[in-house]
PDB file of N, CA and C in Angstrom:
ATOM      1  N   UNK A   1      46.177  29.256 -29.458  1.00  0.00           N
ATOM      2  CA  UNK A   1      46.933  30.497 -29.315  1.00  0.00           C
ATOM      3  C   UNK A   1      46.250  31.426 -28.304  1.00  0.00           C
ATOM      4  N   UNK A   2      44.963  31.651 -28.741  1.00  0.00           N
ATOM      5  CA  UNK A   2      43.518  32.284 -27.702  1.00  0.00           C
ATOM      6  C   UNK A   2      44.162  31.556 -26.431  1.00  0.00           C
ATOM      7  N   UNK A   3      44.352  30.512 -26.103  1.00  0.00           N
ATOM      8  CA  UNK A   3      43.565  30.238 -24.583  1.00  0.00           C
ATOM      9  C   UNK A   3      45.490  30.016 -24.041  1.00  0.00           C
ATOM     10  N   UNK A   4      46.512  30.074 -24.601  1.00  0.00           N
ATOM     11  CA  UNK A   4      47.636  30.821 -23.953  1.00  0.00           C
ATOM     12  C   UNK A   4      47.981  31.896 -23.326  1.00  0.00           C
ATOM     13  N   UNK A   5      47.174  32.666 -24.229  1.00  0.00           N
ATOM     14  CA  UNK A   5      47.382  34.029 -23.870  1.00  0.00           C
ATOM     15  C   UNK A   5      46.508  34.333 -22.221  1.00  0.00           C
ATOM     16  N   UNK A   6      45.075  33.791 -22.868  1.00  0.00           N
ATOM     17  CA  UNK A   6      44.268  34.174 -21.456  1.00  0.00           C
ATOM     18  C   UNK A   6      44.627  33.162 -20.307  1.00  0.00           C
ATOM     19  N   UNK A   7      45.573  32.078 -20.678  1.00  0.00           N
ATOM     20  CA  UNK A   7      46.176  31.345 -19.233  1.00  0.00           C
ATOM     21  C   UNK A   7      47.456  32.272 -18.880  1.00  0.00           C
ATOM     22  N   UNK A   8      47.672  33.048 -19.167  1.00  0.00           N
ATOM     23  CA  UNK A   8      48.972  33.763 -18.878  1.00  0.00           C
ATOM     24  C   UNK A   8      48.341  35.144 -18.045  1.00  0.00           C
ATOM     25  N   UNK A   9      46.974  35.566 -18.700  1.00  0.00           N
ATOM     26  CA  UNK A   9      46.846  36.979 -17.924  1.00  0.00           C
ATOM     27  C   UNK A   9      46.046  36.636 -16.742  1.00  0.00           C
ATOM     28  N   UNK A  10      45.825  35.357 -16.912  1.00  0.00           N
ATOM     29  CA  UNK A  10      44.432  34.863 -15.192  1.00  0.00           C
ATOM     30  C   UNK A  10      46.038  34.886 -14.915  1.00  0.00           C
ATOM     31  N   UNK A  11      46.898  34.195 -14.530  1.00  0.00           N
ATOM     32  CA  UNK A  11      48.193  33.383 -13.918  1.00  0.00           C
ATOM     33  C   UNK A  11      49.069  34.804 -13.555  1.00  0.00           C
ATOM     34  N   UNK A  12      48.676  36.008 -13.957  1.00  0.00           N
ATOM     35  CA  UNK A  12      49.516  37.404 -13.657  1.00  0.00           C
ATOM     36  C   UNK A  12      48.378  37.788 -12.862  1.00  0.00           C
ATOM     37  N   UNK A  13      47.239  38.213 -13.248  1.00  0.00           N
ATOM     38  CA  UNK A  13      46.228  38.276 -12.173  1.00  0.00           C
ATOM     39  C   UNK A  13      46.273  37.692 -11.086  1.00  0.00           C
ATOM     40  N   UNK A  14      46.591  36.352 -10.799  1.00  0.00           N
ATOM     41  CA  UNK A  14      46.355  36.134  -9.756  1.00  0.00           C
ATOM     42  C   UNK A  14      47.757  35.612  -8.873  1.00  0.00           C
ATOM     43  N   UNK A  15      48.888  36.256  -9.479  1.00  0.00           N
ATOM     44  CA  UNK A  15      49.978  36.277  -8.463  1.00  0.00           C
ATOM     45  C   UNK A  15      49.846  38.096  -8.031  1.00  0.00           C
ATOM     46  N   UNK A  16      49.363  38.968  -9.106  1.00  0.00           N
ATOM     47  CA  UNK A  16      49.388  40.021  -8.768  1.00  0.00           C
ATOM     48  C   UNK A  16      48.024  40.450  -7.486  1.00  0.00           C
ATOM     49  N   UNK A  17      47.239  39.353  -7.470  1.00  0.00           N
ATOM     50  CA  UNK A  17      46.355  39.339  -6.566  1.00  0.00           C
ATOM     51  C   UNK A  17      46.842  39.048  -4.948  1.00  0.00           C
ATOM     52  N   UNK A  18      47.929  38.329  -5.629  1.00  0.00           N
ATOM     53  CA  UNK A  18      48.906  37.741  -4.317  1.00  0.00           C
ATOM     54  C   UNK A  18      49.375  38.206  -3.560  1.00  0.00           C
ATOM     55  N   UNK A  19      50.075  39.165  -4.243  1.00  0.00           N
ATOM     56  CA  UNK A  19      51.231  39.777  -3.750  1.00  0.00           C
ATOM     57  C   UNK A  19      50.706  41.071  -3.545  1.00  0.00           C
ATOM     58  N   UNK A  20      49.398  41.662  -3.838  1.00  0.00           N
ATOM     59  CA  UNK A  20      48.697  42.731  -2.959  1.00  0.00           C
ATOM     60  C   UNK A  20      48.304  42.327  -1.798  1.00  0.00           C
ATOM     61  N   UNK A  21      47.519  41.117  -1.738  1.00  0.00           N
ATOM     62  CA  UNK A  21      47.301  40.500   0.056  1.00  0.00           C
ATOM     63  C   UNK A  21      48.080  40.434   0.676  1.00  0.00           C
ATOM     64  N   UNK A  22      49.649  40.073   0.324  1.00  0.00           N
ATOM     65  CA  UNK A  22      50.541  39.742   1.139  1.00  0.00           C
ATOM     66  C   UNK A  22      51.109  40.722   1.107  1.00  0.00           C
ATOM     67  N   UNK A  23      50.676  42.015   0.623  1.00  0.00           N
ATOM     68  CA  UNK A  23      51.447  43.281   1.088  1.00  0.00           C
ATOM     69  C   UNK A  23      50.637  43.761   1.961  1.00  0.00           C
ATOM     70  N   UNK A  24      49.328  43.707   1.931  1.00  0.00           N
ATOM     71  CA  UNK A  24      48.432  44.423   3.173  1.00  0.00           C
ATOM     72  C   UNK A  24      48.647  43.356   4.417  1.00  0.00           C
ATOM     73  N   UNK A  25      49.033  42.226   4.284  1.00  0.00           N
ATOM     74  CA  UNK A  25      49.038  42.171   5.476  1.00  0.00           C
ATOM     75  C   UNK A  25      50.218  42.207   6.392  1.00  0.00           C
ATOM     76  N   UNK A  26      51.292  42.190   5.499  1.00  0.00           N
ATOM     77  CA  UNK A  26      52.449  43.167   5.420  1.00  0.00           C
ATOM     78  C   UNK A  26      52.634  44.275   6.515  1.00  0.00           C
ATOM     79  N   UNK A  27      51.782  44.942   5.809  1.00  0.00           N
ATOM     80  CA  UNK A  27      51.235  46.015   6.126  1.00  0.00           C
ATOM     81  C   UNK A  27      50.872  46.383   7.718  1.00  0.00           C
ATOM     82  N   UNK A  28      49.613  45.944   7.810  1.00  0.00           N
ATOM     83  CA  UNK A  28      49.308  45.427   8.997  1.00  0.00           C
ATOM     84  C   UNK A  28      49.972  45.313  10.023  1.00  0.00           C
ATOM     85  N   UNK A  29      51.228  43.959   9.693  1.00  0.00           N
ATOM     86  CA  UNK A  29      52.211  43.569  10.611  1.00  0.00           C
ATOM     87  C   UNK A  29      52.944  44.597  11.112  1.00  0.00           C
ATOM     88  N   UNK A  30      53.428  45.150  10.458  1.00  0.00           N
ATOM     89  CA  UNK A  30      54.569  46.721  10.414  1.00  0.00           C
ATOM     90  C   UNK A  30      54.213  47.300  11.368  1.00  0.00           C
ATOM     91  N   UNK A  31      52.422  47.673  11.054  1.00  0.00           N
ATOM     92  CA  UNK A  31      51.666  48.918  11.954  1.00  0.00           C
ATOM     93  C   UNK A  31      51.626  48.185  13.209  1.00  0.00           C
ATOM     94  N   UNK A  32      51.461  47.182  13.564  1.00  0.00           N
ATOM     95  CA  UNK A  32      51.078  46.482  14.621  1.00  0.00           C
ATOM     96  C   UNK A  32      52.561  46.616  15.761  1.00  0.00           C
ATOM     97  N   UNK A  33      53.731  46.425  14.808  1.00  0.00           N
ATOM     98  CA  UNK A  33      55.045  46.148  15.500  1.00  0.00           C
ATOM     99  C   UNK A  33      55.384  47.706  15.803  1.00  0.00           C
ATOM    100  N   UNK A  34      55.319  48.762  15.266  1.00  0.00           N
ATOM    101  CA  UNK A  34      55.698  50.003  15.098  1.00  0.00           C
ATOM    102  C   UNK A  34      54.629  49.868  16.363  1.00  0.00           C
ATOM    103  N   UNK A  35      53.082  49.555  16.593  1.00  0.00           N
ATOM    104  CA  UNK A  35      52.709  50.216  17.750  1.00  0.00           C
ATOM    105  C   UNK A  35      53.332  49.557  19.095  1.00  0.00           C
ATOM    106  N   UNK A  36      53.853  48.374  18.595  1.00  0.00           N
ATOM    107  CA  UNK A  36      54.274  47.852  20.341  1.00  0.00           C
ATOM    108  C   UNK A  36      55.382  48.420  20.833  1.00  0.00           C
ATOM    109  N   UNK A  37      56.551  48.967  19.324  1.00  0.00           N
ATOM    110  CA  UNK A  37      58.127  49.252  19.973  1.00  0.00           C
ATOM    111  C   UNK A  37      57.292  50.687  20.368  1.00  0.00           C
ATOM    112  N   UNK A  38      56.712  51.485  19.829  1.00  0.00           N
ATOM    113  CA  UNK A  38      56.221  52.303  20.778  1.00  0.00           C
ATOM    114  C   UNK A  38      55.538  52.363  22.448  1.00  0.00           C
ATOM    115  N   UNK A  39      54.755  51.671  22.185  1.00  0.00           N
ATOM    116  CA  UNK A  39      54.192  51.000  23.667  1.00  0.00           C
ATOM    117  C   UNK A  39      55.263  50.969  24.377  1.00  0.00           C
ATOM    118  N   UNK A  40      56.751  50.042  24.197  1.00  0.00           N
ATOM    119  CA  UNK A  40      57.806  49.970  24.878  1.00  0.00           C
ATOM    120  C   UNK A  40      58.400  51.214  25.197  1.00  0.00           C
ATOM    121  N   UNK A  41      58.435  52.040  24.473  1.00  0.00           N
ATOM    122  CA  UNK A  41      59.139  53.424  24.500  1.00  0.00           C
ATOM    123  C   UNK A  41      58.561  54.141  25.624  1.00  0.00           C
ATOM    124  N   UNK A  42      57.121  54.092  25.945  1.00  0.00           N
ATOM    125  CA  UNK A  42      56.159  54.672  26.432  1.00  0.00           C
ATOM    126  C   UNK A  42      56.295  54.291  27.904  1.00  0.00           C
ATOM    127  N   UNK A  43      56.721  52.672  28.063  1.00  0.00           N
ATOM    128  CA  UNK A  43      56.781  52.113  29.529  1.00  0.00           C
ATOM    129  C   UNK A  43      58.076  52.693  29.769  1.00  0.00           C
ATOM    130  N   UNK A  44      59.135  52.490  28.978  1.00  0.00           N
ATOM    131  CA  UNK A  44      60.604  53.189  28.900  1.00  0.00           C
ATOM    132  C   UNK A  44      60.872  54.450  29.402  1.00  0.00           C
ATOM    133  N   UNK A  45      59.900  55.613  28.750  1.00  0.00           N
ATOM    134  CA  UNK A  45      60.054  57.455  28.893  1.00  0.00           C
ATOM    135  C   UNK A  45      58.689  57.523  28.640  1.00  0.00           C
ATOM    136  N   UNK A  46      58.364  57.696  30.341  1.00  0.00           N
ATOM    137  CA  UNK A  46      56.793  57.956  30.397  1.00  0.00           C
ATOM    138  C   UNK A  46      56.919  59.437  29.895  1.00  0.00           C
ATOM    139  N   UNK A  47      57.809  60.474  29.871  1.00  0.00           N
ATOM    140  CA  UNK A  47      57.743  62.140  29.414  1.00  0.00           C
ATOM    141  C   UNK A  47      57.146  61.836  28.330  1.00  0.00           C
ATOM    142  N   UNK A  48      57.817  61.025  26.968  1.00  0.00           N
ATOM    143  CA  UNK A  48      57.439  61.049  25.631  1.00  0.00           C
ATOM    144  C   UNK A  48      55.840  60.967  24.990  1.00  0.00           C
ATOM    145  N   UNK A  49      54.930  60.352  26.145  1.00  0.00           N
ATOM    146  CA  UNK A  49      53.561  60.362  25.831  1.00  0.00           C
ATOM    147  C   UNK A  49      52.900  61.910  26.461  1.00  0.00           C
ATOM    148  N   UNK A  50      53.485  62.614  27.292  1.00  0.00           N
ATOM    149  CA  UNK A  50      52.857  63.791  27.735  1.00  0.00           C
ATOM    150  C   UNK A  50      53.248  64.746  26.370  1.00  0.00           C
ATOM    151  N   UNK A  51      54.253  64.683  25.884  1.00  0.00           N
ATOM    152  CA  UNK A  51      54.905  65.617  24.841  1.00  0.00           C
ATOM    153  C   UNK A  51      54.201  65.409  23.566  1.00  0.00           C
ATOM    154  N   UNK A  52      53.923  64.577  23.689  1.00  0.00           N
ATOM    155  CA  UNK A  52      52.700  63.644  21.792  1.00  0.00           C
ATOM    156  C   UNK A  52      51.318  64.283  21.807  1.00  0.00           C
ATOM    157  N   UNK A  53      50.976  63.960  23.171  1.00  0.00           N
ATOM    158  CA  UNK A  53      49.349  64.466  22.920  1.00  0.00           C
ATOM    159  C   UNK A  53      49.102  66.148  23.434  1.00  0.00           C
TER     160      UNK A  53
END
């Protein structure tokens, strides 16, 4: 009964371990893509980088 239970909370632990990595790198990806369509914007309307900084 004991060792059901603790195969069930390692087995939530470690999808919940999962699915935090694969949100940071998630994550990551987003920030990475958000900086290039910017970059594009930037080659696009050179004004928009004088107006930011």
């Amino acid at each position: 009964m004991i060792n059901i239970f603790v195969a069930i909370l390692i087995s939530g632990s470690i999808s919940v371990g999962m699915t935090y990595l694969l949100s940071r790198k998630e994550r990551k990806k987003q920030k990475q893509m958000r900086k290039e369509t910017l970059e594009k914007l930037y080659i696009k309307y050179p004004e928009l980088r004088r107006n930011e900084s």
